[in-house]
Structures are given as C-alpha cells and as structure tokens.
Protein backbone atom coordinates (compact mmCIF):
# COMPACT_ATOMS: atom_id res chain seq x y z
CA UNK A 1 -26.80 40.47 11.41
CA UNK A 2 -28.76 39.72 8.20
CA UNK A 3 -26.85 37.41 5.69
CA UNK A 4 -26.61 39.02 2.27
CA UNK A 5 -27.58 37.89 -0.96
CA UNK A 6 -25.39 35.36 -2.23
CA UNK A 7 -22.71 35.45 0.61
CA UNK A 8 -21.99 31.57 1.07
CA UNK A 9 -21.55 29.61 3.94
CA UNK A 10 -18.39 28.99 4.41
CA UNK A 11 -16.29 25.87 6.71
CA UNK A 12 -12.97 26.13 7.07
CA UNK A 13 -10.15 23.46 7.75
CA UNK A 14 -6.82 22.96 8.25
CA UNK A 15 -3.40 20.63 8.26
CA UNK A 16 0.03 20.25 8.08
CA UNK A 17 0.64 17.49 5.52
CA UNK A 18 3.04 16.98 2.93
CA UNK A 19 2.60 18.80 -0.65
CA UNK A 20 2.09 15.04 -2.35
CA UNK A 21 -0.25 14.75 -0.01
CA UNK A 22 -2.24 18.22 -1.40
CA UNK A 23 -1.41 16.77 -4.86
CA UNK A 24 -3.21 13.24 -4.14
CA UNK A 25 -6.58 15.44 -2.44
CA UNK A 26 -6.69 17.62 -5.65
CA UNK A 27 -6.16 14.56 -8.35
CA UNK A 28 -9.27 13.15 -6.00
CA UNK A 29 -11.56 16.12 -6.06
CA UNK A 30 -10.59 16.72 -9.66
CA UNK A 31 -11.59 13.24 -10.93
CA UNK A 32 -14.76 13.50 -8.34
CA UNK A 33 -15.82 16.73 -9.58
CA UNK A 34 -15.40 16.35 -13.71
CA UNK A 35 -17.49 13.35 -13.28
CA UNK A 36 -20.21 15.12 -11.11
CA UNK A 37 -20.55 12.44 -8.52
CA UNK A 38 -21.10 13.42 -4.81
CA UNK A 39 -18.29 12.61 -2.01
CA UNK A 40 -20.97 9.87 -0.52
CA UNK A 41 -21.57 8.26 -4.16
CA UNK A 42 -17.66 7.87 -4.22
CA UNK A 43 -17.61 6.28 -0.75
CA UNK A 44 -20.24 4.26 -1.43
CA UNK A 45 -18.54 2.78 -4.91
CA UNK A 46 -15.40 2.47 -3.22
CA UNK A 47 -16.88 0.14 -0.81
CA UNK A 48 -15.70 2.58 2.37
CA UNK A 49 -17.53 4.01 5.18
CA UNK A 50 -20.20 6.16 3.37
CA UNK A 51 -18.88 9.73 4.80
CA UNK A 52 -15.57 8.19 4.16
CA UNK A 53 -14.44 11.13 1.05
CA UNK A 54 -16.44 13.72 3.19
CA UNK A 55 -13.98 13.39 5.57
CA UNK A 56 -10.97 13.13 3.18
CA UNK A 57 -11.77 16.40 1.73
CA UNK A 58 -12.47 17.74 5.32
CA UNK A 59 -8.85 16.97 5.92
CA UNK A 60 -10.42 14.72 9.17
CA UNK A 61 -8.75 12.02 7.46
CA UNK A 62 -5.09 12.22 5.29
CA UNK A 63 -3.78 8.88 4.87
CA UNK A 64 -4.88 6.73 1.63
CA UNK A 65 -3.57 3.16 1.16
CA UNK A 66 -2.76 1.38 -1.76
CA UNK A 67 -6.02 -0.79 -2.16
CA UNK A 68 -7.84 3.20 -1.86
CA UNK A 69 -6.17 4.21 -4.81
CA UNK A 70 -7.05 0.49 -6.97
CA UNK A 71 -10.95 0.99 -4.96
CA UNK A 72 -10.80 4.91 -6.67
CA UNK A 73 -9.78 3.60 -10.05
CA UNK A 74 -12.40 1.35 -10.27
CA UNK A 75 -15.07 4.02 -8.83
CA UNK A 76 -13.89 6.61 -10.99
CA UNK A 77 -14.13 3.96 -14.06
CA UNK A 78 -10.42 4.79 -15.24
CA UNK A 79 -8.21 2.78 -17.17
CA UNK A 80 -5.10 3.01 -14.90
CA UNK A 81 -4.55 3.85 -11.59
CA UNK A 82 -1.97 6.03 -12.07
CA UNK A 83 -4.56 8.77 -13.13
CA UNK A 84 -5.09 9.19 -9.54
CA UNK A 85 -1.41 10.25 -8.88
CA UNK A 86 -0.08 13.51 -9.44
CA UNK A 87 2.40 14.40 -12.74
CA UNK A 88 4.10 17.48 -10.48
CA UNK A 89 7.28 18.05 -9.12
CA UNK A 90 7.56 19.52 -5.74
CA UNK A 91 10.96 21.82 -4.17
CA UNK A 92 10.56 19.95 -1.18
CA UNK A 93 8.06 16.92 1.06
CA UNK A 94 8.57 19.10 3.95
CA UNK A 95 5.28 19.95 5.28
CA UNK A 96 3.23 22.92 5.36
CA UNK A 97 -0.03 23.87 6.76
CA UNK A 98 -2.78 23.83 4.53
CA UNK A 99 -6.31 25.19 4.64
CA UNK A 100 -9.26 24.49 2.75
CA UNK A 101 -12.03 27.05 2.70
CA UNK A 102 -15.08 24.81 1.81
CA UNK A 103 -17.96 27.41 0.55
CA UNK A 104 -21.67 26.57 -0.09
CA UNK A 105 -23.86 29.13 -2.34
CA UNK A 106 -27.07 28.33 -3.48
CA UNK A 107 -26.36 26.22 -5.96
CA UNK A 108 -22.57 25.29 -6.38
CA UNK A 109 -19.97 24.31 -3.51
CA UNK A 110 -16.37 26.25 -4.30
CA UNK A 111 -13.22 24.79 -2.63
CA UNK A 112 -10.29 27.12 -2.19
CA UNK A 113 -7.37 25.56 -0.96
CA UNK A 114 -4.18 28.00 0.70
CA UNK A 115 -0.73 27.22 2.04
CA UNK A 116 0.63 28.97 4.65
CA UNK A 117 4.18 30.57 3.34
CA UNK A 118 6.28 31.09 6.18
CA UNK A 119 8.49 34.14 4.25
CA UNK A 120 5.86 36.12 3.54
CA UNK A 121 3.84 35.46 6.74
CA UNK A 122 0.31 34.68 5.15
CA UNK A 123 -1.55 32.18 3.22
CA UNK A 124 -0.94 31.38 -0.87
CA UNK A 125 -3.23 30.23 -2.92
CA UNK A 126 -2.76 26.57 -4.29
CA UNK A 127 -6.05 25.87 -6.42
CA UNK A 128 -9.57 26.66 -6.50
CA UNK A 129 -12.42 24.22 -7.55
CA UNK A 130 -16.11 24.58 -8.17
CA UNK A 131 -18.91 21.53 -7.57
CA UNK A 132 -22.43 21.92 -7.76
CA UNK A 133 -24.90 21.67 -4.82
CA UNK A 134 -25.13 17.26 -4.62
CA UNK A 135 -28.06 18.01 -1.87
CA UNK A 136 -30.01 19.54 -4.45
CA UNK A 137 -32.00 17.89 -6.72
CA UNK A 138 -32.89 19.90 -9.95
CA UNK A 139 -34.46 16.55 -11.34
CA UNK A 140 -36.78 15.02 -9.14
CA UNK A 141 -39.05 13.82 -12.04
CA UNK A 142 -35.93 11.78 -14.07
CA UNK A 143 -34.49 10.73 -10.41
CA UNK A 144 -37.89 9.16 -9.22
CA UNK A 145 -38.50 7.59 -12.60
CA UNK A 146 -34.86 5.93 -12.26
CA UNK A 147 -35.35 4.71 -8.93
CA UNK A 148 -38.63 2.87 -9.94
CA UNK A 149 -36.21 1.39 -12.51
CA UNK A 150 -33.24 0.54 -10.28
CA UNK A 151 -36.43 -1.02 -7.69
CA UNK A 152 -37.86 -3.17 -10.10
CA UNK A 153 -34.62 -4.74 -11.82
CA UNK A 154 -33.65 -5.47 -8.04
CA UNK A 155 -36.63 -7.51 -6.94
CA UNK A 156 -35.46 -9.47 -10.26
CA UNK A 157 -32.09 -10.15 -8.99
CA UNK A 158 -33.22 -10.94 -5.83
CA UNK A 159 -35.69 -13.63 -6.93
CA UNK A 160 -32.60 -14.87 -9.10
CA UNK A 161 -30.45 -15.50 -5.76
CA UNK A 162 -28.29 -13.02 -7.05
CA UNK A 163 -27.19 -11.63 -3.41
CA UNK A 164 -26.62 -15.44 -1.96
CA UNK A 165 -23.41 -14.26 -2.37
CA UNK A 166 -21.05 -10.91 -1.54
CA UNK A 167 -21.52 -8.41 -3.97
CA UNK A 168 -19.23 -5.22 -4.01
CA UNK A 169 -20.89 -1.92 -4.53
CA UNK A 170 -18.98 -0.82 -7.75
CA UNK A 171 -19.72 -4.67 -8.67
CA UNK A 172 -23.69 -3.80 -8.31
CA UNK A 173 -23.61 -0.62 -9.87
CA UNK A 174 -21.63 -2.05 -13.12
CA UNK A 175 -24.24 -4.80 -13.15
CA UNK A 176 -27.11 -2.41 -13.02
CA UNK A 177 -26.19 -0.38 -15.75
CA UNK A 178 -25.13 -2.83 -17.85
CA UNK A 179 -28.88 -4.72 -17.46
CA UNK A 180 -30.76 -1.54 -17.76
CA UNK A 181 -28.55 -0.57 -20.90
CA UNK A 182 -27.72 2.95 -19.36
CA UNK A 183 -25.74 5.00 -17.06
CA UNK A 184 -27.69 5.04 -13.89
CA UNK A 185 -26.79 7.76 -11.18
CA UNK A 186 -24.98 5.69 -7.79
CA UNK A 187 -26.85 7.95 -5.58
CA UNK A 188 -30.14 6.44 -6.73
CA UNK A 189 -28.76 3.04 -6.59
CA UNK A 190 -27.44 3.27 -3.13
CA UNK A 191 -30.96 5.24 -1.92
CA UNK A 192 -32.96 1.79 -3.47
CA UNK A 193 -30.46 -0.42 -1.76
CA UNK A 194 -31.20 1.05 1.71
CA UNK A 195 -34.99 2.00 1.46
CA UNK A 196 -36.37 -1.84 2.72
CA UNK A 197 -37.75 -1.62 6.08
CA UNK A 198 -36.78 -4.28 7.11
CA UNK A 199 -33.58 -4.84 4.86
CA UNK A 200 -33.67 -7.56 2.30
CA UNK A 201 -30.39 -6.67 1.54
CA UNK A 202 -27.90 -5.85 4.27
CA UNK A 203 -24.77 -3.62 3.89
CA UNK A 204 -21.88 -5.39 5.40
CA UNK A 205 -18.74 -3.20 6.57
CA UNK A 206 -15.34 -4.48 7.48
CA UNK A 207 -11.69 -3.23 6.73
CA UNK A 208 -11.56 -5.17 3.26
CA UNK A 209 -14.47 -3.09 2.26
CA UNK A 210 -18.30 -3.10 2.42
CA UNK A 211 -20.24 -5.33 0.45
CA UNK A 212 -24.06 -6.58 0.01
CA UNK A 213 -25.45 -9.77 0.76
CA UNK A 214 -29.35 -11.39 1.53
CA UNK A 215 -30.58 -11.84 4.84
C-alpha cells in the first residue's frame, strides 16, 4: 500500500508512570523545543550519554536525578532550576498508563501524548507539541561556514593547552561562544569535536558526566 501525501510516520510508546512524572517530560520537551535544540544537542550539553533525551522522550528511560535537573538548567541556560519543575496540581500520584504518539512529517516532528482513563475505557488527551525536523538541515551554507569557525578557534585552544585538563561540554560550548562573540549552534560544536580521525580530543563518559580532555 502506497503512503499518501503527507501521512507521517508515526512510533508509538507507552508507560505507566506517575502524572509528576508526565509533568517533568513535558516541562523537558517544552524548554527543549522553545529553544529549538535537538534531543542529542541536549544530551550532549548535559554531559549524558548522547541518545540519553532520545530515550527520555521514548519513555525507554523515566527516572531523572537531582544532578539531571541542575545538568538541564545549565543546558537550557536558565536562571533557576525550578523552571524545570512543574507549577500543576494533580488529584492523585497514582499511576496511569501513558502513550506518546511520536509523528515525523516532512518537515516538523508532532508529539501527542494520551492517558489511558480507566472510566471511560479509552485514551485522553494530555498535550500536544510540535518540533521541527533536527535531521534536516535547511542551512547547509551558514552551518558549514560555522563549523570552519568552531574548527579553527579549536586548533587555537588546543595549541593553548586548553584541554590538559577536563572540560565539561556546556563548559566548552559557553567558552566558544563567548570567544567567537556569538551564539553558535551545539550540534556544530559537538560534530567539530568528534570529526579528528584519530581524536585529538577524546570524549570521556562516566556516571558524573562526560567530559573532554587531550590525548
């Protein structure tokens, strides 16, 4: 069967989890989404395994702890870290099954998130957001001009000794924009950090978080 025009692709998941728990996922997509960064540049700024929000918003993975939420703040660039926590007021923490409906057009991702209400017998809806396509690029020109940016200013801090010692992703990404005296995107950051063959720079991960150093 042909697909039609503009039908999306559509992944589906589901899990019983607490409605604070539904709360915390939409606070994080929210903040990910307004600021049009990818789940992989979040990861990556958050020092976590680089498919790390992927699977978050996948529901693969539920559980956030405390030094996630102080990693987010600083990735999201927010003041407080209680802008990642929810202002609502739930009826109950007993948990429900949710399901996230994850769908992929041509140029925008929607998620559409439902909880199953057992009166009723069928699935409610709870909120619907729209991202754009992050595999896309609609600015190759701009992105491969940045990267030759981002390349040169880090063979200057490498000749400067400037990875002799641990250096946190968020940590390098600050740095970069504020020596280039502009927002830079982290995707093209993270794709100059990881293009040496063989590394100069090696990405280090451990439970503390990842962080770059020489070799």
């Amino acid at each position: 069967m042909r697909k039609k025009k503009n039908e999306p692709k559509v992944k589906v998941y589901s899990r019983k989890c607490s409605p604070l728990s539904i709360a915390i996922y939409y606070r994080m997509l929210l903040h990910r989404i307004s600021q049009n960064l990818s789940p992989k540049e979040i990861s990556f700024l958050m020092g976590k395994h680089l498919d790390f929000m992927d699977k978050m918003e996948r529901f693969k993975l539920i559980k956030w702890y405390i030094s996630d939420f102080f990693r987010a703040k600083a990735a999201f660039g927010l003041e407080n870290v209680g802008f990642l926590f929810p202002h609502v007021k739930t009826d109950t923490e007993e948990a429900a099954l949710y399901q996230v409906s994850i769908k992929t057009f041509d140029s925008w991702v929607v998620y559409d998130m439902k909880r199953w209400d057992s009166e009723i017998n069928m699935f409610v809806d709870e909120f619907q957001l729209v991202d754009k396509r992050h595999d896309i690029d609609l600015y190759k020109e701009s992105t491969e001009s940045e990267q030759k940016e981002i390349r040169d200013w880090l063979r200057k801090l490498i000749e400067e000794s400037y990875f002799t010692e641990n250096r946190d992703p968020d940590e390098i990404c600050e740095k970069c924009c504020a020596d280039l005296g502009h927002y830079i995107e982290p995707k093209n950051l993270f794709t100059v950090l990881h293009e040496e063959v063989p590394p100069i720079i090696k990405r280090i991960e451990h439970k503390n978080g990842a962080y770059y150093i020489a070799v």
